[in-house]
C-alpha atoms as a PDB file:
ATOM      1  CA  UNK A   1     157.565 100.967 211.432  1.00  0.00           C
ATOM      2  CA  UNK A   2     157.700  98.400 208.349  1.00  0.00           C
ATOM      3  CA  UNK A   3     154.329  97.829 206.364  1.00  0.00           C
ATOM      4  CA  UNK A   4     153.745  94.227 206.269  1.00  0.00           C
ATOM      5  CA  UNK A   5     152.363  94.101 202.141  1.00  0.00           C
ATOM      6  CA  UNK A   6     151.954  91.033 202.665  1.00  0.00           C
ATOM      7  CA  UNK A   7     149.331  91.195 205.547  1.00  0.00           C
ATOM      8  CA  UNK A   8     147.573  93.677 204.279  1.00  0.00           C
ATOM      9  CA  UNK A   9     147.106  92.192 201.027  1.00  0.00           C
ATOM     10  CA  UNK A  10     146.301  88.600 203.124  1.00  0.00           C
ATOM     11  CA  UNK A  11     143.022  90.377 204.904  1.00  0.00           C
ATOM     12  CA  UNK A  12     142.120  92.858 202.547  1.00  0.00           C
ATOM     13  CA  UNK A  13     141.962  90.172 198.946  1.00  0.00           C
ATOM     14  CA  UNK A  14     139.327  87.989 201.144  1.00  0.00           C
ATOM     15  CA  UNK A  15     137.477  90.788 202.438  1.00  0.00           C
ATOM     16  CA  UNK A  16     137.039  92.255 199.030  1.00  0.00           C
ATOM     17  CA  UNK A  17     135.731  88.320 198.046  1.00  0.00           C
ATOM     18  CA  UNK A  18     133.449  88.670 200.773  1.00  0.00           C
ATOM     19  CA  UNK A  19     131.995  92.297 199.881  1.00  0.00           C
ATOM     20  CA  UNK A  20     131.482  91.119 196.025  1.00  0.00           C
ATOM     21  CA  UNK A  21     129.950  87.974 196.916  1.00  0.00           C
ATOM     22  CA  UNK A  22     127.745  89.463 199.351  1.00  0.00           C
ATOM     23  CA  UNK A  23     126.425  92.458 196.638  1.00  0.00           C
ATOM     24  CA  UNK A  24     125.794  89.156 194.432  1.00  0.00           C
ATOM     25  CA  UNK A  25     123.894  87.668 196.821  1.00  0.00           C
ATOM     26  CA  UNK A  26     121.948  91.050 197.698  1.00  0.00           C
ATOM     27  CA  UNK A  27     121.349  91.242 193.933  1.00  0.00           C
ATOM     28  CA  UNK A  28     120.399  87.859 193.088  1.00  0.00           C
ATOM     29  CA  UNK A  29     117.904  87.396 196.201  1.00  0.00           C
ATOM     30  CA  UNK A  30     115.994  91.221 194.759  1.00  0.00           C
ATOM     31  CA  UNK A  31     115.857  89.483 191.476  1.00  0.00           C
ATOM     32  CA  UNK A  32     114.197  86.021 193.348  1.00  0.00           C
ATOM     33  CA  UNK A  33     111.605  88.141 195.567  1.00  0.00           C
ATOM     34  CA  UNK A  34     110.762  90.117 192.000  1.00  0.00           C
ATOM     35  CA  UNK A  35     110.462  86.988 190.262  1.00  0.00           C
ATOM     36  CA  UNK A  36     108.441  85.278 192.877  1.00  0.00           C
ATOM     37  CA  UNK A  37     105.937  88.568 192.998  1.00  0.00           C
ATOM     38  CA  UNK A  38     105.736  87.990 188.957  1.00  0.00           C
ATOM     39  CA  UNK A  39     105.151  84.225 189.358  1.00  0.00           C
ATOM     40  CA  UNK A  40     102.447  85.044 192.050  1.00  0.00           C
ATOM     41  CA  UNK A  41     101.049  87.624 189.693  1.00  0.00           C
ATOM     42  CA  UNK A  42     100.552  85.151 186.616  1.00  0.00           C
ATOM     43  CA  UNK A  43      99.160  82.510 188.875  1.00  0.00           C
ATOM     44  CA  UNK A  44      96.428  84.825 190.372  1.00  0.00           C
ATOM     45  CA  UNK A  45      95.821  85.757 186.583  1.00  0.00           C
ATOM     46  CA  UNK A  46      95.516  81.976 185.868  1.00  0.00           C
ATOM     47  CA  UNK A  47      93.378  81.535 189.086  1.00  0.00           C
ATOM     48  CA  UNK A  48      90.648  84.080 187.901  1.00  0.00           C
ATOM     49  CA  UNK A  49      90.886  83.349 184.347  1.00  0.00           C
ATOM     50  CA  UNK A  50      89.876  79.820 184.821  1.00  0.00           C
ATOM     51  CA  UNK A  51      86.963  80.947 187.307  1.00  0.00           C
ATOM     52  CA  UNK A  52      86.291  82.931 184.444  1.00  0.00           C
ATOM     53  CA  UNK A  53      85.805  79.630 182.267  1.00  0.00           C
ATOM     54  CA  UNK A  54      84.102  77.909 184.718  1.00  0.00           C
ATOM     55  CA  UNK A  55      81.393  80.903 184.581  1.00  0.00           C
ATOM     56  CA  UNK A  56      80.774  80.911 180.894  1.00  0.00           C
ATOM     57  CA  UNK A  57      81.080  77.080 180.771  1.00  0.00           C
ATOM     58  CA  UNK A  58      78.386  77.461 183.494  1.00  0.00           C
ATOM     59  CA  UNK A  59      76.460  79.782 181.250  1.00  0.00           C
ATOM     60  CA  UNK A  60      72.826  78.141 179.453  1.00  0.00           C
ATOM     61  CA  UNK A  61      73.794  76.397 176.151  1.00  0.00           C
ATOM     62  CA  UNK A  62      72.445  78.601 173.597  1.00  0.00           C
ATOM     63  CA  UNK A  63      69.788  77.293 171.340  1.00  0.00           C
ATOM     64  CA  UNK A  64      69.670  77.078 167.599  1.00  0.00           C
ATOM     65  CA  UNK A  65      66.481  78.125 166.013  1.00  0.00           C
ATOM     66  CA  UNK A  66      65.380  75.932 163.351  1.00  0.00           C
ATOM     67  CA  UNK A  67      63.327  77.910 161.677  1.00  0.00           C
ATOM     68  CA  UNK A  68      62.032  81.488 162.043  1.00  0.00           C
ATOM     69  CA  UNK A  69      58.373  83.405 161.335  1.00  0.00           C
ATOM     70  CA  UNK A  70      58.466  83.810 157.323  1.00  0.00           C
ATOM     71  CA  UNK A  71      58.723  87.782 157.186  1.00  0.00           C
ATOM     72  CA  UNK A  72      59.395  90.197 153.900  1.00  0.00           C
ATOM     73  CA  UNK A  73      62.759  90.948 154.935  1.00  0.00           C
ATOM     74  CA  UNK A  74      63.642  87.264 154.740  1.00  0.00           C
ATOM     75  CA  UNK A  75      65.691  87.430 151.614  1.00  0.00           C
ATOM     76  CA  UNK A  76      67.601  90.688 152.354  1.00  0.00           C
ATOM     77  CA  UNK A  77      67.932  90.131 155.957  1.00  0.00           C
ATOM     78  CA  UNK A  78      70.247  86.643 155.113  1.00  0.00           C
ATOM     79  CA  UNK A  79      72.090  88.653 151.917  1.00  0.00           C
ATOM     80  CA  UNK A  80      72.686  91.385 154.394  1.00  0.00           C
ATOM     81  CA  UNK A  81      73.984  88.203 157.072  1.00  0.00           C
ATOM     82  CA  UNK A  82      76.115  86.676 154.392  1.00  0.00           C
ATOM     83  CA  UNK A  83      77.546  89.884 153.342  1.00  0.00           C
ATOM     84  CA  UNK A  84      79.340  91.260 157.014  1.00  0.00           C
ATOM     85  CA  UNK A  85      79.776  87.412 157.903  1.00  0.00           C
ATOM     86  CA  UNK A  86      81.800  88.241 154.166  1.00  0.00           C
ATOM     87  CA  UNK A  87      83.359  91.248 155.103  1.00  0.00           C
ATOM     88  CA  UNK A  88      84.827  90.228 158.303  1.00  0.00           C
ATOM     89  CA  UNK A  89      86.551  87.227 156.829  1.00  0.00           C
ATOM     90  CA  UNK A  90      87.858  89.761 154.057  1.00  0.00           C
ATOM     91  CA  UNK A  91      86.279  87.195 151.908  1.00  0.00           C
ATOM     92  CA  UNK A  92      84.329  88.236 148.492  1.00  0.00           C
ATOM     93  CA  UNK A  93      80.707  87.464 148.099  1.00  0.00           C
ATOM     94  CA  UNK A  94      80.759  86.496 143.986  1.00  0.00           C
ATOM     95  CA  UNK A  95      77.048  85.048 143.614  1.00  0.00           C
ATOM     96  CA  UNK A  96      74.277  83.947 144.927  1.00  0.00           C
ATOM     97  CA  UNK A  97      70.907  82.792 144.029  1.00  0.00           C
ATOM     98  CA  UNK A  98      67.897  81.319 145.841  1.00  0.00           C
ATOM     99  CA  UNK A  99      65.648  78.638 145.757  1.00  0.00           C
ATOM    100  CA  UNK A 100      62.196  77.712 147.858  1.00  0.00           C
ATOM    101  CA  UNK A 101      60.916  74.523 148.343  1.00  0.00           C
ATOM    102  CA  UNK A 102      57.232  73.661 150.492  1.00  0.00           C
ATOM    103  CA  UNK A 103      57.830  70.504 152.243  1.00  0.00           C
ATOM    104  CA  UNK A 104      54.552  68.521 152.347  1.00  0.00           C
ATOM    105  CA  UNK A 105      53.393  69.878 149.078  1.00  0.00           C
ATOM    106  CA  UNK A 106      54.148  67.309 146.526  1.00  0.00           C
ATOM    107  CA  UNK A 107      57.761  67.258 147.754  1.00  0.00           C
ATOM    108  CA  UNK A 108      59.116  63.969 147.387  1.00  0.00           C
ATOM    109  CA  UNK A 109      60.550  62.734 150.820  1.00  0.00           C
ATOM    110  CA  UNK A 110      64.037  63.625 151.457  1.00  0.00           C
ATOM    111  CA  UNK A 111      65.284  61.280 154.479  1.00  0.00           C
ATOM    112  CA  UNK A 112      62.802  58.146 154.424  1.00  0.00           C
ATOM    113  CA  UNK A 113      61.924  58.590 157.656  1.00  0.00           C
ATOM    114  CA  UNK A 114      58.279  59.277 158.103  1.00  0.00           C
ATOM    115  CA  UNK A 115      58.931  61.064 161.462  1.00  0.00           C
ATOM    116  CA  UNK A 116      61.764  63.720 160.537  1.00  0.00           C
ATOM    117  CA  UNK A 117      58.988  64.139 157.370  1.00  0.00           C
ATOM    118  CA  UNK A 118      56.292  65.137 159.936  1.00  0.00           C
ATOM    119  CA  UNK A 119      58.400  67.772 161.559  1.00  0.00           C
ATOM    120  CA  UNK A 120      59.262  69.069 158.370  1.00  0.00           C
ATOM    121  CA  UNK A 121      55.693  69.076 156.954  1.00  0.00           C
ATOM    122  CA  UNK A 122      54.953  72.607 157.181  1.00  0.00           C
ATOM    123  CA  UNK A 123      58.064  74.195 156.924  1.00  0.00           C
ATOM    124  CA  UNK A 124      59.549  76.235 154.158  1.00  0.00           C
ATOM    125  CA  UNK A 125      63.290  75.639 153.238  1.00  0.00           C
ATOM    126  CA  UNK A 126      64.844  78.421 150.768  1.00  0.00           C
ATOM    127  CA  UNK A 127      68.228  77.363 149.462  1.00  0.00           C
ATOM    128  CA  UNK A 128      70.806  79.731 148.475  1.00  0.00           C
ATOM    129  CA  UNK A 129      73.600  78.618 146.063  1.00  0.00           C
ATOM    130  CA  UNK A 130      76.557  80.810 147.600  1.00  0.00           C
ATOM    131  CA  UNK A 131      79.667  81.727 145.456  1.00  0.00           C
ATOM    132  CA  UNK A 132      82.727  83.253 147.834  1.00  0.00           C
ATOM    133  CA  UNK A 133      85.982  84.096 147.180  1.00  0.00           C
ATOM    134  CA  UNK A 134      89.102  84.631 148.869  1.00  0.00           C
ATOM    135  CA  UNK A 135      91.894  82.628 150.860  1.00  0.00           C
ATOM    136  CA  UNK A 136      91.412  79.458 152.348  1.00  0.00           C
ATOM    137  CA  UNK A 137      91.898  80.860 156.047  1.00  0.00           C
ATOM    138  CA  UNK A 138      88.850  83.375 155.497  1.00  0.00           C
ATOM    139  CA  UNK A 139      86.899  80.882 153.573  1.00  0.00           C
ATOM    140  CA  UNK A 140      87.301  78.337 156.627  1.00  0.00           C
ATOM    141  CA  UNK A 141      86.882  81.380 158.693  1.00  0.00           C
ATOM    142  CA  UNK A 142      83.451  81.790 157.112  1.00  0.00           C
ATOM    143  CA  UNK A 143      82.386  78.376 157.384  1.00  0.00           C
ATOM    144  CA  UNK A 144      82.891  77.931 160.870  1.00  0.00           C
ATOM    145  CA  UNK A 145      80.399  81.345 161.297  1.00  0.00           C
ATOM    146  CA  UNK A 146      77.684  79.903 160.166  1.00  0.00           C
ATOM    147  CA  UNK A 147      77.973  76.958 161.590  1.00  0.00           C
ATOM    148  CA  UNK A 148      78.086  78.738 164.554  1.00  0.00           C
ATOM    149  CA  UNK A 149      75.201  80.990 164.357  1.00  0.00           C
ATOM    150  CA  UNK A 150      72.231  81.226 166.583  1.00  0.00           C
ATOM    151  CA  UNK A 151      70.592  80.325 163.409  1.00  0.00           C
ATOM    152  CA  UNK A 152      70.615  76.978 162.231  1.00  0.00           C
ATOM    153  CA  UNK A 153      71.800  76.839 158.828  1.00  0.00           C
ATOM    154  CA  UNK A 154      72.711  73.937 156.887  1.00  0.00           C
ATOM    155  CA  UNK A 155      75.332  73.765 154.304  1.00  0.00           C
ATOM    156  CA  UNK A 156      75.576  71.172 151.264  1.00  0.00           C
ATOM    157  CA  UNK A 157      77.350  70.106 148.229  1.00  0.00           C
ATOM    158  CA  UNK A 158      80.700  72.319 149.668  1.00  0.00           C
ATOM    159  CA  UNK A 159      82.928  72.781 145.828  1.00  0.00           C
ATOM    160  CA  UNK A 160      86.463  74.002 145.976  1.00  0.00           C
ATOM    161  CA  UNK A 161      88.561  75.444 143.559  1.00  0.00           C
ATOM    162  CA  UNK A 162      91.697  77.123 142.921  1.00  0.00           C
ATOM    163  CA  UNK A 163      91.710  80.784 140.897  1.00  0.00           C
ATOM    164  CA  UNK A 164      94.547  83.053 140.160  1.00  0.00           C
ATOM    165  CA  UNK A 165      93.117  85.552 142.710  1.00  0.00           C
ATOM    166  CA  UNK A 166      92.876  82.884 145.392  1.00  0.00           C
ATOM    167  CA  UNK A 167      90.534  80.438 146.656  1.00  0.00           C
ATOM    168  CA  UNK A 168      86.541  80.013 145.523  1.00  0.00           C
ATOM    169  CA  UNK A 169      83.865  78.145 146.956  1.00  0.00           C
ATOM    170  CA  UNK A 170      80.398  77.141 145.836  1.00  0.00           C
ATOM    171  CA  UNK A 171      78.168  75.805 148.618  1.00  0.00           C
ATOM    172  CA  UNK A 172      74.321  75.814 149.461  1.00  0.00           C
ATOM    173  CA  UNK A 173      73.610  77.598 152.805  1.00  0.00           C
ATOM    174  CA  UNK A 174      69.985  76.695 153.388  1.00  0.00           C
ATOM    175  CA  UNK A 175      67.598  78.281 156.070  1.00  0.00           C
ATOM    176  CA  UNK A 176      64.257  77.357 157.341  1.00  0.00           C
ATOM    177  CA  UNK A 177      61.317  79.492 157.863  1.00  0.00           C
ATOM    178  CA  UNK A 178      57.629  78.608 159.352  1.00  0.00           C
ATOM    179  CA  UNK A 179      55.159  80.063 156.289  1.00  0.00           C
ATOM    180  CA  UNK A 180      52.777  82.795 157.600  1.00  0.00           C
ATOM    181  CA  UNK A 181      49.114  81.121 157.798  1.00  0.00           C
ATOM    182  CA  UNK A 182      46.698  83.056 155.906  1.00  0.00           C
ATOM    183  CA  UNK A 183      44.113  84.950 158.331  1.00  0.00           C
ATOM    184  CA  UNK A 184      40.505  83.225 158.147  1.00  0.00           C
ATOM    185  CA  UNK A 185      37.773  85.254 156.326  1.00  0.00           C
ATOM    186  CA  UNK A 186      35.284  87.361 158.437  1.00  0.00           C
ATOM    187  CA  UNK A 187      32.245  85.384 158.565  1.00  0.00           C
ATOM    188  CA  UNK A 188      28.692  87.145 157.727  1.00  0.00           C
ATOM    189  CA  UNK A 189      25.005  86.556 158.693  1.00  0.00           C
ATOM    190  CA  UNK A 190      24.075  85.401 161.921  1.00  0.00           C
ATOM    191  CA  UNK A 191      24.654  82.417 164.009  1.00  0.00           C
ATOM    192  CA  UNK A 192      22.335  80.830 166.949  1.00  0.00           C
ATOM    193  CA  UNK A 193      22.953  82.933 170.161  1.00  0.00           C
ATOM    194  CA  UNK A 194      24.850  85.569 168.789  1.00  0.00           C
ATOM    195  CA  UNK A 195      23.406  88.912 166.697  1.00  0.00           C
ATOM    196  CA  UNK A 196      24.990  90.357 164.227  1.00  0.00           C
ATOM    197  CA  UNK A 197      23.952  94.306 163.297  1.00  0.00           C
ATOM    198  CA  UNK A 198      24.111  95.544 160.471  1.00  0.00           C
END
């Protein structure tokens, strides 16, 4: 019996096409379903990270206090502040110094407006001329802490300068306090309906 080559070559060539094409197929439609379970994975992820920012966005807006109580640990409370605000900036604290000014005590005004003078009346402002060095990133870094603290601090007069060892600014960070009122003195003798023993 004569082998027809030929014939052989004529079924088996397009069943071979078919096998390959079909192992494609198997291995292209795995990949698909794998990247489909990825794609659902990263949109779940999506899903509950913008719940996520829809609960802190929901979240009270925190308040900025104004001023504080006047306590003793004022002064090295705000250096020790200033100094890790410093440190994790990798920013170098060069100088400070501090200033205190009463207002309503002889202050001159300082906006004009007789109102925003009222609320101040009372108050205590101490002023710190702040000296930091470092790059400009952890300088702007810096900034933007204070500015965001829970403490309201204002900043003034912002000076910028280049040094060989990098960026230095000067700027006055200034905090308010509410001065501590000084206790009444005890009052002696007697006074109608009330007996005082000795």
């Amino acid at each position: 019996m004569k082998i027809d080559t030929f014939r052989i070559l004529g079924w088996l060539i397009p069943a071979l096409c078919i096998g390959t094409a079909g192992a494609l197929i198997w291995k292209k439609n795995g990949e698909f379903i794998e990247a489909g379970k990825v794609r659902n994975q990263m949109h779940l992820a999506a899903q509950q990270a913008l719940e996520k920012k829809r609960e802190i966005d929901s979240w009270p807006v925190e308040h900025n206090y104004a001023a504080v109580p006047e306590g003793r640990t004022e002064e090295s409370t705000f250096l020790d502040y200033l100094k890790s605000r410093c440190a994790s900036c990798s920013v170098a604290l060069s100088s400070w110094t501090s200033q205190t000014d009463d207002y309503g005590k002889g202050k001159a005004q300082v906006s004009g407006d007789q109102k925003i003078e009222a609320l101040l009346k009372g108050l205590r402002r101490i002023s710190s001329t702040v000296t930091v060095t470092g790059s400009y990133n952890g300088l702007r870094a810096l900034v933007m802490q204070l500015e965001a603290s829970d403490r309201l601090y204002t900043l003034s007069n912002p000076t910028w300068s280049r040094t060989p060892t990098g960026t230095t600014l000067s700027v006055i960070v200034s905090r308010f306090v509410v001065p501590k009122v000084a206790p009444r003195p005890a009052q002696t003798g007697s006074s109608p309906g009330i007996s005082v023993s000795q």
